[in-house]
N, C-alpha and C. Protein backbone atom coordinates (compact mmCIF):
# COMPACT_ATOMS: atom_id res chain seq x y z
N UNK A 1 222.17 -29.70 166.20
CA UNK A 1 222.65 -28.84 167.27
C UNK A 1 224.03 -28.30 166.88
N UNK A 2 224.26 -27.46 167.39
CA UNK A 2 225.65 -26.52 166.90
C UNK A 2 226.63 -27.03 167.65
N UNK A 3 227.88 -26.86 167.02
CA UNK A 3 229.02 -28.09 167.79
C UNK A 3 229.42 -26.83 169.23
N UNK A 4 229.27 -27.51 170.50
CA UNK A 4 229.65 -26.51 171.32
C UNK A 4 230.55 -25.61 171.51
N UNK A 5 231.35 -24.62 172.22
CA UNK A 5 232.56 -23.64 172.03
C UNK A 5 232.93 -23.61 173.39
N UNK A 6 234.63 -23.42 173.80
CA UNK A 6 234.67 -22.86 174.69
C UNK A 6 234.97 -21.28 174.79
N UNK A 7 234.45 -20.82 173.73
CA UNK A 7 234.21 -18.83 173.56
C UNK A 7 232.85 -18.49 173.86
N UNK A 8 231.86 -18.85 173.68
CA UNK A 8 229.97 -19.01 173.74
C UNK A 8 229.33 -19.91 174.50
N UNK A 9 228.23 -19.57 174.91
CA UNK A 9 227.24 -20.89 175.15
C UNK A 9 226.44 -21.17 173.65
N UNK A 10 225.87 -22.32 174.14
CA UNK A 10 224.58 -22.29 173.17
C UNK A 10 224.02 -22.44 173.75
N UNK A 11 222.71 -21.52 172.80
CA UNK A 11 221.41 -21.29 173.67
C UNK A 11 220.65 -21.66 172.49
N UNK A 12 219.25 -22.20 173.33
CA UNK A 12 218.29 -23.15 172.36
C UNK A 12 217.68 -21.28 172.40
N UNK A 13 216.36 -22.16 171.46
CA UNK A 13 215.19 -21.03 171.07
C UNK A 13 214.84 -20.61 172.30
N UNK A 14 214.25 -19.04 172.40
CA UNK A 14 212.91 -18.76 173.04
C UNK A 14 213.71 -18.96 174.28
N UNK A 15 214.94 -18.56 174.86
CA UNK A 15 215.53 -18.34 176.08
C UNK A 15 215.41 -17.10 176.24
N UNK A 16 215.59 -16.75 177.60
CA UNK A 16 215.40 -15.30 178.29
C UNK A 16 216.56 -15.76 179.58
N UNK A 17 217.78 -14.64 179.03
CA UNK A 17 218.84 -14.90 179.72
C UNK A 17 219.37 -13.28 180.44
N UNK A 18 219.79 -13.14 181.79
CA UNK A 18 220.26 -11.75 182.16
C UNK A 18 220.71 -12.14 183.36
N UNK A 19 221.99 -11.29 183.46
CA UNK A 19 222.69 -11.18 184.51
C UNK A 19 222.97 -12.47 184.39
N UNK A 20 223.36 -12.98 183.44
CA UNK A 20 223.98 -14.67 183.90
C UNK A 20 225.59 -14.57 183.33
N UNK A 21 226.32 -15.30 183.55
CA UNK A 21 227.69 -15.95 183.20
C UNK A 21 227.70 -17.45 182.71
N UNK A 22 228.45 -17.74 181.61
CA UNK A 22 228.68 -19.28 181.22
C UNK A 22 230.20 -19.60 180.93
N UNK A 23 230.74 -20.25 181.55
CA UNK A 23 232.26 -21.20 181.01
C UNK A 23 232.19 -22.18 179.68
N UNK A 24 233.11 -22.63 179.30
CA UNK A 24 233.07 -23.26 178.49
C UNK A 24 232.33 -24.29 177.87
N UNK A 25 231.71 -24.49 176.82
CA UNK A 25 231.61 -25.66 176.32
C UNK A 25 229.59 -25.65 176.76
N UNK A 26 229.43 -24.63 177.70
CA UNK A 26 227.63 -24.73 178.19
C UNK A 26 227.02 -24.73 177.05
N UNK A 27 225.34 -25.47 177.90
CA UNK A 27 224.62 -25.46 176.79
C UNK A 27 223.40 -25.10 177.20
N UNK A 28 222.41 -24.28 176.85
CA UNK A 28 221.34 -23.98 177.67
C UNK A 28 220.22 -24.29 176.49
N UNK A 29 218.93 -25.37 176.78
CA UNK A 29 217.74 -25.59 176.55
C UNK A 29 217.28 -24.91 176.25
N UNK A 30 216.48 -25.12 174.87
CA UNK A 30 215.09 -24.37 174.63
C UNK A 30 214.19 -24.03 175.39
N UNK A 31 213.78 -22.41 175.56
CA UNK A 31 212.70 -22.05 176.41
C UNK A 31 212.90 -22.02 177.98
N UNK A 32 214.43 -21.83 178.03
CA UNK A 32 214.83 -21.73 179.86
C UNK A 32 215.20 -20.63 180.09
N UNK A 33 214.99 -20.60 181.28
CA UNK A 33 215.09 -18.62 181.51
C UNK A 33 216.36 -18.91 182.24
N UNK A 34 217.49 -18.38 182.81
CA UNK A 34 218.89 -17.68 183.38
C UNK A 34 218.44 -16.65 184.15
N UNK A 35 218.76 -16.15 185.32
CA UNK A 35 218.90 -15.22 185.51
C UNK A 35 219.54 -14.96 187.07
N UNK A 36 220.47 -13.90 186.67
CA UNK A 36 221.45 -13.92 187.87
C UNK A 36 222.28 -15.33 188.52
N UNK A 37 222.52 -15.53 187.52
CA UNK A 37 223.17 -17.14 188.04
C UNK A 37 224.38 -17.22 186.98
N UNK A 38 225.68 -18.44 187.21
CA UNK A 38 226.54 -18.70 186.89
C UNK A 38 226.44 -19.87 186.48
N UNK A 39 227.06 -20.35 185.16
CA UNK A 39 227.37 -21.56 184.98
C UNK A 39 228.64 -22.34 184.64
N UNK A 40 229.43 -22.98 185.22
CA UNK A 40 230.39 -23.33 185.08
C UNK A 40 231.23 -24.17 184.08
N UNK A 41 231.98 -24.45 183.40
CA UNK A 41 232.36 -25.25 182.11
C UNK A 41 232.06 -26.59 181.77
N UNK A 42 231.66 -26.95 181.35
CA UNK A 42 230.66 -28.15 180.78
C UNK A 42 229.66 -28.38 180.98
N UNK A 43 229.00 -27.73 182.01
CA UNK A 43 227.53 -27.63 182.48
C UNK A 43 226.49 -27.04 181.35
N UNK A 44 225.54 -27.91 181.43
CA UNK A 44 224.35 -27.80 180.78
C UNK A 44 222.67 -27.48 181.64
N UNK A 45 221.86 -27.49 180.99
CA UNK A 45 220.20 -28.02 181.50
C UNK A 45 219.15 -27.58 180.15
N UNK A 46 218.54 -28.91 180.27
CA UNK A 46 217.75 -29.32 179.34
C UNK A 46 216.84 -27.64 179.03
N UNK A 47 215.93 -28.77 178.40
CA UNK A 47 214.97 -27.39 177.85
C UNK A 47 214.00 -26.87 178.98
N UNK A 48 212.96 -26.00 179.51
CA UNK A 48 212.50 -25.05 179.85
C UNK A 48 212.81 -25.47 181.44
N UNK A 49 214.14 -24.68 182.08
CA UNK A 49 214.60 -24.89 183.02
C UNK A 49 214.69 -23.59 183.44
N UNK A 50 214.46 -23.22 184.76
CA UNK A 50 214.17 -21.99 185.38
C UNK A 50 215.28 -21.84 186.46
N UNK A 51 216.50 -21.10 186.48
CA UNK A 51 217.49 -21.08 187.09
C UNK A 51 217.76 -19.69 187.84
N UNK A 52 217.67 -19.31 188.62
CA UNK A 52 217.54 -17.81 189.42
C UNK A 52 218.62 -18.00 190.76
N UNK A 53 219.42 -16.96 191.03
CA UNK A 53 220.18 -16.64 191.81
C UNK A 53 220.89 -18.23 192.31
N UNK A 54 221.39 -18.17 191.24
CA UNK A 54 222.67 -19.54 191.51
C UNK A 54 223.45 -19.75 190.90
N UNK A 55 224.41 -20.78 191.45
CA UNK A 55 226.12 -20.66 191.33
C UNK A 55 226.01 -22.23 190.59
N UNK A 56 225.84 -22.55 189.73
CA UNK A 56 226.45 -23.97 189.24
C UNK A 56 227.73 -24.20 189.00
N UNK A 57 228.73 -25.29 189.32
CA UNK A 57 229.83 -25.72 189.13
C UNK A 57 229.90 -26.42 187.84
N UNK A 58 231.24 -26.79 187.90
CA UNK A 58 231.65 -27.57 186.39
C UNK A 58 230.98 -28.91 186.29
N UNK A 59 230.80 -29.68 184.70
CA UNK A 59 230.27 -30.35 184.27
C UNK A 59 228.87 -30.84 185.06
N UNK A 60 227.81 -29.80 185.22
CA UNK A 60 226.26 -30.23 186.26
C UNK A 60 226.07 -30.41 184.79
N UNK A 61 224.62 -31.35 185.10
CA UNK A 61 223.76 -31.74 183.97
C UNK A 61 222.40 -31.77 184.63
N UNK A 62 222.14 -30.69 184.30
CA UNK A 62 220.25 -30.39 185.27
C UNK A 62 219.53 -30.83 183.91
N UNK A 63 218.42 -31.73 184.36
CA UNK A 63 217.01 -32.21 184.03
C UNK A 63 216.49 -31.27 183.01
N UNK A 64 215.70 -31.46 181.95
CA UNK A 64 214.55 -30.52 181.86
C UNK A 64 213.33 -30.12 182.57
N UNK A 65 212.81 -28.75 182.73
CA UNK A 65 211.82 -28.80 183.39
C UNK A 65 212.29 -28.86 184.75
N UNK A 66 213.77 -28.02 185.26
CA UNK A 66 214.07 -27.79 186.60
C UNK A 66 214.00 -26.57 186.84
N UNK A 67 212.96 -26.45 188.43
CA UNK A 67 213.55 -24.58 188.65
C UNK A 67 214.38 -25.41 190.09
N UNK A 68 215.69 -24.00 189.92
CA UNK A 68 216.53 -23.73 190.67
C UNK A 68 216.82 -22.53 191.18
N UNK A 69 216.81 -22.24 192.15
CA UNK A 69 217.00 -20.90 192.90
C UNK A 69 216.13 -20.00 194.03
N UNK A 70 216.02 -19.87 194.92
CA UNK A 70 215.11 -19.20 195.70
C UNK A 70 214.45 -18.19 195.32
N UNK A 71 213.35 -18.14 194.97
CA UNK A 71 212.79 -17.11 194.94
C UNK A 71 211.36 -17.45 195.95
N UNK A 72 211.44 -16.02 196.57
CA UNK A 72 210.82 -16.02 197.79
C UNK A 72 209.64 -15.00 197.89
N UNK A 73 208.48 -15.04 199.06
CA UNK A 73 207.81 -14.26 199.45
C UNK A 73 207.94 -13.21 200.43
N UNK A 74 207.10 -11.57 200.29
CA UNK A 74 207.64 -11.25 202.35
C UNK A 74 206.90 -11.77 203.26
N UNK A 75 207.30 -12.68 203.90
CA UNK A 75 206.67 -13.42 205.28
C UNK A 75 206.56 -11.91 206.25
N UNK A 76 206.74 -11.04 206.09
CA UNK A 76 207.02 -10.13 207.00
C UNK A 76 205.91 -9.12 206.80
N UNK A 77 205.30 -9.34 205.65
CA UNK A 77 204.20 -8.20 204.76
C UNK A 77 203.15 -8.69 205.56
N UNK A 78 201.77 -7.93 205.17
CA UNK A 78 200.34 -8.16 205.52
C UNK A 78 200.05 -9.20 204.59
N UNK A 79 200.42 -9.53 203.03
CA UNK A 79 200.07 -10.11 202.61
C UNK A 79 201.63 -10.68 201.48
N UNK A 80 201.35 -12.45 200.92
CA UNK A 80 201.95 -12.77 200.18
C UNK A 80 202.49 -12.14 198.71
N UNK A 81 201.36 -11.80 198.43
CA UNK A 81 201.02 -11.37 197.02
C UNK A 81 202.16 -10.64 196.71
N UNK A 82 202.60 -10.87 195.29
CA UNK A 82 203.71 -9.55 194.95
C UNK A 82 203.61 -8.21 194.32
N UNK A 83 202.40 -8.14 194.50
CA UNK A 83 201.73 -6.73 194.32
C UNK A 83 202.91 -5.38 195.72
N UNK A 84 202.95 -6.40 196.34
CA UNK A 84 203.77 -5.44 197.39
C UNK A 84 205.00 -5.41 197.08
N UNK A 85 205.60 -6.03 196.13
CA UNK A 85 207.26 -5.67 195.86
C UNK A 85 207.51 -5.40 194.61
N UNK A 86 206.40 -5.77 193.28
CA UNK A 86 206.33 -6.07 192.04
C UNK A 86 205.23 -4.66 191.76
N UNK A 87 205.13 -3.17 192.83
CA UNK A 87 204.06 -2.76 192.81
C UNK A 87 203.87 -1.52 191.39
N UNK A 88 204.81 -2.18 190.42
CA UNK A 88 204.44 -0.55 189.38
C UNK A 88 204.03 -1.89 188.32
N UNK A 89 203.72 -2.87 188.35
CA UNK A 89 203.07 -4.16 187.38
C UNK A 89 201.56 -3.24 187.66
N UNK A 90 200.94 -2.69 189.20
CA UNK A 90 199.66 -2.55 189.08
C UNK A 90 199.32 -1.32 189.18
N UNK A 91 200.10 -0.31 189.41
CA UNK A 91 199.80 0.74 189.79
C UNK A 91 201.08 1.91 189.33
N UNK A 92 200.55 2.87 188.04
CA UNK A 92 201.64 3.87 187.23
C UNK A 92 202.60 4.28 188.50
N UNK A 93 201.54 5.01 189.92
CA UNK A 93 202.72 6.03 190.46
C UNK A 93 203.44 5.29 191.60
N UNK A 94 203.61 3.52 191.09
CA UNK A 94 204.15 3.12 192.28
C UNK A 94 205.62 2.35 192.06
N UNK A 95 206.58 2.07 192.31
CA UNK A 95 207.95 1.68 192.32
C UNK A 95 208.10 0.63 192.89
N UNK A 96 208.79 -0.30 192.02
CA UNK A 96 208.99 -1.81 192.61
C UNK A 96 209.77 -1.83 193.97
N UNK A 97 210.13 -3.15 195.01
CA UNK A 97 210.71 -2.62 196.12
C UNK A 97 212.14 -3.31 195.40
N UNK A 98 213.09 -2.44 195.29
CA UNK A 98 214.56 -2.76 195.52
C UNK A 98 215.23 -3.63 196.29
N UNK A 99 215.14 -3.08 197.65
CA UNK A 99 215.70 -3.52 198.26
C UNK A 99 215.16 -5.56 198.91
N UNK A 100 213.41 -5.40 198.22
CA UNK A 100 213.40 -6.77 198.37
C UNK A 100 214.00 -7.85 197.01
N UNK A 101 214.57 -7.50 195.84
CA UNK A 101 215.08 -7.88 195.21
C UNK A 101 216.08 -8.46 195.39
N UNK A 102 217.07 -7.01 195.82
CA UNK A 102 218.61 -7.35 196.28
C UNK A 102 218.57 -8.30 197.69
N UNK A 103 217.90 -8.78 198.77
CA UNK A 103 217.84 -9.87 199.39
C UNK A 103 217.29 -10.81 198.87
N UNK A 104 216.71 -11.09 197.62
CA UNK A 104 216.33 -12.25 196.96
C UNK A 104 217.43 -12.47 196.30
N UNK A 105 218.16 -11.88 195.62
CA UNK A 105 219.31 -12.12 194.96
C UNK A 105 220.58 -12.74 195.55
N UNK A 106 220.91 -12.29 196.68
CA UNK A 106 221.57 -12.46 197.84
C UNK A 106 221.77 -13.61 198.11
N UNK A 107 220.43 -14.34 198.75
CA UNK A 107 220.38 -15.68 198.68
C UNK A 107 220.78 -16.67 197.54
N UNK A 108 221.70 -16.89 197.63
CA UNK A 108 222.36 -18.06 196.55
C UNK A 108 222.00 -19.23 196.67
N UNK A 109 221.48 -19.88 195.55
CA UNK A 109 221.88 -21.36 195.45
C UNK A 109 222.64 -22.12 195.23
N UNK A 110 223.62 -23.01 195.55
CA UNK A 110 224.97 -23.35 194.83
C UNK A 110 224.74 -25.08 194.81
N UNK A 111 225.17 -24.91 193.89
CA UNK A 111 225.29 -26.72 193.20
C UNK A 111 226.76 -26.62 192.52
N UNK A 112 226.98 -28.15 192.90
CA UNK A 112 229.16 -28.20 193.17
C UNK A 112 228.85 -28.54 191.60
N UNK A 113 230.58 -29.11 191.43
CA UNK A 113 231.03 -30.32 190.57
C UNK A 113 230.34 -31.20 190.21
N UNK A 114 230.28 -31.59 189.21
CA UNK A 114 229.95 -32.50 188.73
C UNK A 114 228.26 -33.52 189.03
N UNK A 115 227.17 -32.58 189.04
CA UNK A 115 226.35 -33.17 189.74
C UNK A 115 225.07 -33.41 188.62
């Protein structure tokens, strides 16, 4: 393993990282996705850890094989499925919904210090 930095994270293989932030010294698992989330200085998580719209604090040490973060359905739709917000995955002349994104995003998860 590569000696850690407080200029970089390290990131294992086969990560898929966006919209994220890392402090010093992080280390992110093989095969874990980031996204829209923060990680704070010494904080780590093992390998294929699924982290979405959250705030981690300094020195966390998440599990492998953790998802973290809300990601949600519209309870409000006719139906669950994300064909209704995810709708140009099925259909060329149709446009994902925005604005249900940006309230998924919204919702934060936050995990303190040292946990």
């Amino acid at each position: 393993m590569p000696r850690l930095s407080p200029d970089a994270p390290v990131i294992g293989a086969d990560c898929e990282i966006g919209d994220s932030s890392f402090g010093a010294y992080v280390q992110i698992g093989a095969g874990s996705r980031i996204a829209h989330s923060t990680l704070g200085d010494y904080s780590y998580c093992d390998r294929m850890c699924d982290i979405a719209n959250a705030s981690v604090g300094k020195f966390a040490n998440i599990a492998a094989f953790v998802r973290i973060g809300p990601t949600d359905h519209p309870m409000d739709r006719a139906s669950l499925h994300h064909f209704l917000y995810r709708s140009s995955y099925y259909w060329e002349d149709a446009a994902d919904d925005p604005a249900f994104f940006a309230r998924r995003r919204a919702r934060r998860c936050e995990i303190g210090h040292d946990t």
